[in-house]
Protein backbone atom coordinates (compact mmCIF):
# COMPACT_ATOMS: atom_id res chain seq x y z
CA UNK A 1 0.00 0.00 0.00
CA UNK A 2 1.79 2.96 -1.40
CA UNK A 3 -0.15 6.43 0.79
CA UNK A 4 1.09 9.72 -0.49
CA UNK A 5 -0.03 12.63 1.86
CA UNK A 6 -0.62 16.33 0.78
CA UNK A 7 0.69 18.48 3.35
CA UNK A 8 1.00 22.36 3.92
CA UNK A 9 3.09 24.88 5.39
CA UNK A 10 1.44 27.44 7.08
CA UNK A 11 1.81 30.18 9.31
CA UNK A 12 1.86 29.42 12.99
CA UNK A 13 0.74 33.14 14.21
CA UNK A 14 -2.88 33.16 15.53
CA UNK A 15 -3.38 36.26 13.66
CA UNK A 16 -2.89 36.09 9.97
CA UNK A 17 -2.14 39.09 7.59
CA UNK A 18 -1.37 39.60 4.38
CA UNK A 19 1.23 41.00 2.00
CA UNK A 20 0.75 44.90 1.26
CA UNK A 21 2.07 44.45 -1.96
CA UNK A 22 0.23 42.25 -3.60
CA UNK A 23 -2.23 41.18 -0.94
CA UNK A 24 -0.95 37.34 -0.38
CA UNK A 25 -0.45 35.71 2.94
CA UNK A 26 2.29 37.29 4.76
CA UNK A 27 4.72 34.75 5.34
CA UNK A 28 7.75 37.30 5.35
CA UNK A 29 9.31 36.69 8.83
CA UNK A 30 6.84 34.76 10.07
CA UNK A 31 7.23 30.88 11.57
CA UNK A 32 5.69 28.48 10.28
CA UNK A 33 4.51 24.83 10.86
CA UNK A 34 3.07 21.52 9.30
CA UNK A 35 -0.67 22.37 9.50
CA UNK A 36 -2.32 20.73 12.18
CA UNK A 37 -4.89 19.34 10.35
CA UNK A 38 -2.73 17.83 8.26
CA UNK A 39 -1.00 15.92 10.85
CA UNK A 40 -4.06 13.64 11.34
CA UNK A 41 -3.66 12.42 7.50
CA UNK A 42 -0.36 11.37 8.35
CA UNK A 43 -0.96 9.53 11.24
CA UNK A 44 -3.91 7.74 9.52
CA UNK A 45 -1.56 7.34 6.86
CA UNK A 46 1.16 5.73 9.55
CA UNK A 47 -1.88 3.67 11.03
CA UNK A 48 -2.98 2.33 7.73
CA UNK A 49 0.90 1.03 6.80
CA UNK A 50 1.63 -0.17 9.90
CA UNK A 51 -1.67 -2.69 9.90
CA UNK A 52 -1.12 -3.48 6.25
CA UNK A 53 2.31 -2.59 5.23
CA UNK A 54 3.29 -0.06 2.64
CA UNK A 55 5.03 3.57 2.26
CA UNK A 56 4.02 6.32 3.36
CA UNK A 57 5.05 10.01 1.15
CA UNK A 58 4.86 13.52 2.72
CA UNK A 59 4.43 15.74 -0.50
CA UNK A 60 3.95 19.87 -0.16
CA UNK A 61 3.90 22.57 -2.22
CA UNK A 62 5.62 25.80 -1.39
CA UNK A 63 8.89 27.82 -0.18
CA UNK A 64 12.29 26.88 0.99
CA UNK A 65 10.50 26.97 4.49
CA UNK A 66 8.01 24.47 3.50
CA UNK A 67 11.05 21.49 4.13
CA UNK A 68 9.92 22.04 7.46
CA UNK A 69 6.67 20.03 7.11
CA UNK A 70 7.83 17.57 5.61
CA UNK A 71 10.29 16.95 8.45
CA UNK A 72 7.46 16.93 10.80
CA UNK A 73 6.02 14.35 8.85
CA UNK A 74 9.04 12.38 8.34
CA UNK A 75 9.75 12.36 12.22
CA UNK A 76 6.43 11.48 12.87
CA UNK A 77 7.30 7.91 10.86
CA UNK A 78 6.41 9.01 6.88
CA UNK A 79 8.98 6.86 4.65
CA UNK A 80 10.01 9.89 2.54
CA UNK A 81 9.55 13.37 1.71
CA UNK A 82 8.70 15.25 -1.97
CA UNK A 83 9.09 18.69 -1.85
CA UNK A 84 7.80 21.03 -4.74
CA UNK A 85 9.40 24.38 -4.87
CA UNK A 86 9.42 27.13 -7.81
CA UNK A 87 9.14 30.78 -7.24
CA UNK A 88 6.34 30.58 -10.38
CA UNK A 89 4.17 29.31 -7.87
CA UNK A 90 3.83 32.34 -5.78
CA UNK A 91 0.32 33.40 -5.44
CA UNK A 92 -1.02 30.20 -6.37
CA UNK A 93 -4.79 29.18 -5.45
CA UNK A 94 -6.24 26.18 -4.65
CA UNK A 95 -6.85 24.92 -8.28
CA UNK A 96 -3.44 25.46 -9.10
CA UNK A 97 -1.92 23.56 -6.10
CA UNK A 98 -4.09 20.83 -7.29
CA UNK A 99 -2.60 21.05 -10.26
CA UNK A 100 0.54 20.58 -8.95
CA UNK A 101 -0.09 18.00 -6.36
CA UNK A 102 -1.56 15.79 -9.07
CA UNK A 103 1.45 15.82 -11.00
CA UNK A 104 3.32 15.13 -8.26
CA UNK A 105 0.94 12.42 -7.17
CA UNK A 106 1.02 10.83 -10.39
CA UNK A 107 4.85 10.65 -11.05
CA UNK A 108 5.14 9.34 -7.23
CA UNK A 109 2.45 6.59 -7.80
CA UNK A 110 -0.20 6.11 -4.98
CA UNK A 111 -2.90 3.75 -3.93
CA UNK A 112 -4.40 6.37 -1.28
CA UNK A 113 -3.87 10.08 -1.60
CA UNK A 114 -4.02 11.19 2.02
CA UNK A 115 -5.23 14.53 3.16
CA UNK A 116 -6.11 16.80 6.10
CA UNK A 117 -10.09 18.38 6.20
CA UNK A 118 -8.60 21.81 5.50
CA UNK A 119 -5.55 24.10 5.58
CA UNK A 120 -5.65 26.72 9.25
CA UNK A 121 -4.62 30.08 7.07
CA UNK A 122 -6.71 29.17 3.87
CA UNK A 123 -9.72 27.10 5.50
CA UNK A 124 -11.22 26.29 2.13
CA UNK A 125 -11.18 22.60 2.39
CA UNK A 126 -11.69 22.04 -1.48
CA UNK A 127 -8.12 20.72 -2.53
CA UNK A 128 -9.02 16.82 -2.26
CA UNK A 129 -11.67 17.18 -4.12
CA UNK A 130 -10.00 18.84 -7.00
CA UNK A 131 -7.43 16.71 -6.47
CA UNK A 132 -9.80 13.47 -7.42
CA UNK A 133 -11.54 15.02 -10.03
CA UNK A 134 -7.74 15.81 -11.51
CA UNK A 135 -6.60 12.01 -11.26
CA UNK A 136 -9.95 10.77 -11.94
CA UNK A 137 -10.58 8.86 -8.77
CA UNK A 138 -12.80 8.22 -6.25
CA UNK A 139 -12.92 10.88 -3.14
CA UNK A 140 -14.12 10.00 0.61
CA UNK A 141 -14.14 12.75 1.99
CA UNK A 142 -14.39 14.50 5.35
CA UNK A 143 -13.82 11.38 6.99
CA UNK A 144 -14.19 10.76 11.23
CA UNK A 145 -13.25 6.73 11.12
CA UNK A 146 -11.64 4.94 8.56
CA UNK A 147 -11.29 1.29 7.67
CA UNK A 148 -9.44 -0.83 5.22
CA UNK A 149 -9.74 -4.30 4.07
CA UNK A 150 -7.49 -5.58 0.99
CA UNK A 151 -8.00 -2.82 -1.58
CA UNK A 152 -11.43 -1.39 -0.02
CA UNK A 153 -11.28 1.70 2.17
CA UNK A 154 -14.46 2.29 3.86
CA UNK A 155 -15.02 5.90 6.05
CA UNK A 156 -17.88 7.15 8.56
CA UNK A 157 -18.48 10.93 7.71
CA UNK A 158 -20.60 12.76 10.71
CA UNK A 159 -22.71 15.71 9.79
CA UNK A 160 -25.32 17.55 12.50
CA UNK A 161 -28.04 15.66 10.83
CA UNK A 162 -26.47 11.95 9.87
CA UNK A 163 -23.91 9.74 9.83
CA UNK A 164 -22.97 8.40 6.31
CA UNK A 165 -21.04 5.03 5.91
CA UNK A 166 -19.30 5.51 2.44
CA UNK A 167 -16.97 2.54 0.55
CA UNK A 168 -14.56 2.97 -2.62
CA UNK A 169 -12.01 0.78 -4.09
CA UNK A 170 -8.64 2.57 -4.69
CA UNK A 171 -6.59 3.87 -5.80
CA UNK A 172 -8.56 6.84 -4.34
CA UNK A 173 -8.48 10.20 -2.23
CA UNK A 174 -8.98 10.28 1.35
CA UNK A 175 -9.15 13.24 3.48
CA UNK A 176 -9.75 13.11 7.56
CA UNK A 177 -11.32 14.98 9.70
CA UNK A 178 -9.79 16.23 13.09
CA UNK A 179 -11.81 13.45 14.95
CA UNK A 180 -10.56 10.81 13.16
CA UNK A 181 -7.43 9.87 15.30
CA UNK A 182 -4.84 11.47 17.90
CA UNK A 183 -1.51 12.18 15.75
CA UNK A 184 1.30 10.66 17.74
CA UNK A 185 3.89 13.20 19.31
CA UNK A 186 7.70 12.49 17.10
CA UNK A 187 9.64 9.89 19.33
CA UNK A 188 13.52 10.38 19.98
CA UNK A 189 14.23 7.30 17.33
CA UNK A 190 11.61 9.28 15.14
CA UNK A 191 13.63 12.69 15.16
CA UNK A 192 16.99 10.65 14.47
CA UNK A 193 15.61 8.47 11.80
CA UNK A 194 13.99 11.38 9.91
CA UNK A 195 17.58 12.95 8.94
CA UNK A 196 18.30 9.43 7.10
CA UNK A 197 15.04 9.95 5.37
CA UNK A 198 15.18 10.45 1.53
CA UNK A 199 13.74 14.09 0.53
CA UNK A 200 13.16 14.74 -2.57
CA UNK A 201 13.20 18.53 -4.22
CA UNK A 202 11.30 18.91 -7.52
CA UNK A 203 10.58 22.06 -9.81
CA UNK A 204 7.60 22.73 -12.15
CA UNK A 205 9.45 22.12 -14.85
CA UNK A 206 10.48 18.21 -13.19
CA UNK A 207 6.22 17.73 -13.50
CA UNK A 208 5.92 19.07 -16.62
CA UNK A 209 3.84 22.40 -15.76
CA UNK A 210 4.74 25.54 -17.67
CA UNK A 211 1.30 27.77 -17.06
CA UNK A 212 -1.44 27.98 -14.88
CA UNK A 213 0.04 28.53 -11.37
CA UNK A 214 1.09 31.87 -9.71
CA UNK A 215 -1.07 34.82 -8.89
CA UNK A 216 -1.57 35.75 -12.67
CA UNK A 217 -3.10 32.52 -13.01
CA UNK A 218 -5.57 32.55 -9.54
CA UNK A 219 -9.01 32.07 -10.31
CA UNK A 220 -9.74 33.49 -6.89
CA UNK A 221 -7.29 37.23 -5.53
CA UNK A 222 -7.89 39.21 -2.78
CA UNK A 223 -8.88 42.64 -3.41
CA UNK A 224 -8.78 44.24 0.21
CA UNK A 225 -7.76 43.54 3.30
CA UNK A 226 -8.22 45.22 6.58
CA UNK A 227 -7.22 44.26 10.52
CA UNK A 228 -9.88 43.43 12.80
CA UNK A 229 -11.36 45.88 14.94
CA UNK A 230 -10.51 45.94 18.64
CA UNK A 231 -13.21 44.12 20.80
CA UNK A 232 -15.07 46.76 22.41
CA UNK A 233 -16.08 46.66 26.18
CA UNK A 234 -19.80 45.26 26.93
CA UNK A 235 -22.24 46.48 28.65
CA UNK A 236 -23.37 45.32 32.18
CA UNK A 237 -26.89 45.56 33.48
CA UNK A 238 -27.81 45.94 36.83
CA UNK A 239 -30.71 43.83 37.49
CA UNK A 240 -33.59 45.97 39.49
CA UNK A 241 -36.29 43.90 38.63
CA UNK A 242 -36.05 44.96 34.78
CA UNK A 243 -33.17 42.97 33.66
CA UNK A 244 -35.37 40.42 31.94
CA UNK A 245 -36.87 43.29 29.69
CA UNK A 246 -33.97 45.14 29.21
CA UNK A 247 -31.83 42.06 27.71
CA UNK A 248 -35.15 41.39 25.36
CA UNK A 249 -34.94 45.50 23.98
CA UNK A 250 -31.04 44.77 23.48
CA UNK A 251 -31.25 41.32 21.51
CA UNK A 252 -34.73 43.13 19.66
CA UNK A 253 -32.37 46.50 18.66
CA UNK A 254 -29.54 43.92 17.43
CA UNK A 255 -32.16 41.96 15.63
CA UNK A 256 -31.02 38.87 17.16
CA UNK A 257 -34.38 37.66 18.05
């Protein structure tokens, strides 16, 4: 069972910016970190190998920095790391990083395509998908349990109103949900066997992909940008008897109710 995962390097400040010149995420001098999200598709990924044998692949897309990620994921017990890095990139939206990951995916070779339910600075969530309908594959998606037997992979996906029970044969995409396992903490042995670790560094010309990445190329810019307003102190109510009524003319002038 060969399990590529799509990881991401993002910024680990709670509060995000962006670039004032051309309205990007601000990653200029700012840490970063595998996204936590993404850690649970590696250790599902780990879990999955480790019952039925197989390789696990960290791949990511992105900066110098990015190498970081895939070192988390390599101490964490992934088999190797693919790194994509090409300053034509820059900008790029989700499409295009499917794009790329596809590419990548495709000259790695995969049964599963692992990923996490979403990326913390970009939140959109729609990458997997893309990502299937680009290898024309299967997706189970959103996934809170997952189960494999031989080359079936069957997930529970949780909403507020049902639980769905959902099968596929591979090879497929996968993508987890933060409920669907506890990602283990690197071990000593992990750390030292990660620098042994192959890592490979490709560009977009090693995939083949001469257009439609960068922020020329986005589908989908930002066009302003501002910082959140300071929280502004509330209002306390000294209950005389009226407190009941007063609360109901507040939540009536904020058309809450």
């Amino acid at each position: 069972m060969n399990i590529v995962v799509c990881v991401k390097y993002v910024p680990a400040a709670a509060d995000r910016t962006f670039s004032a010149v051309d309205n990007t995420v601000d990653r200029a001098d700012v840490d970063g970190m595998l996204c936590e999200l993404d850690e649970h598709a590696v250790e599902e990924a780990l879990r999955i190998t480790e019952a039925d044998g197989g390789e696990v692949t960290v791949v990511t897309v992105g900066p110098e920095e990015a190498a970081d990620a895939i070192a988390r994921g390599l101490r964490m017990g992934a088999h190797r790391g693919v790194h994509i890095v090409d300053d034509a990139l820059h900008g790029s939206d989700a499409a295009a990083t499917s794009l790329v990951l596809a590419a990548a995916v495709r000259k790695t070779g995969y049964d599963i395509v692992l990923c996490g339910m979403a990326s913390t600075d970009g939140g959109m969530g729609v990458v997997p998908a893309m990502l299937a309908e680009r290898l024309g594959v299967p997706q189970l998606t959103l996934a809170s349990q997952v189960t494999v037997e031989g080359g079936t992979v069957t997930i529970r996906r949780e909403s507020s109103t049902a639980t769905e029970h959902i099968e596929a044969s591979g090879p497929l995409v996968l993508s987890v949900t933060d409920r669907s396992n506890e990602p283990r903490y690197p071990s000593f042995k992990g750390i030292m066997a990660a620098k042994k670790k192959p890592v490979e560094t490709w560009s977009l010309a090693d995939l083949g992909i001469a257009s439609e990445v960068g922020l020329e190329a986005a589908g989908t810019t930002v066009s302003a940008f501002a910082a959140r307003p300071a929280r502004t102190g509330g209002q306390i109510v000294s209950d005389e008897g009226e407190g009941g009524a007063r609360l109901a003319e507040y939540l009536v002038a904020q058309k809450l109710v």
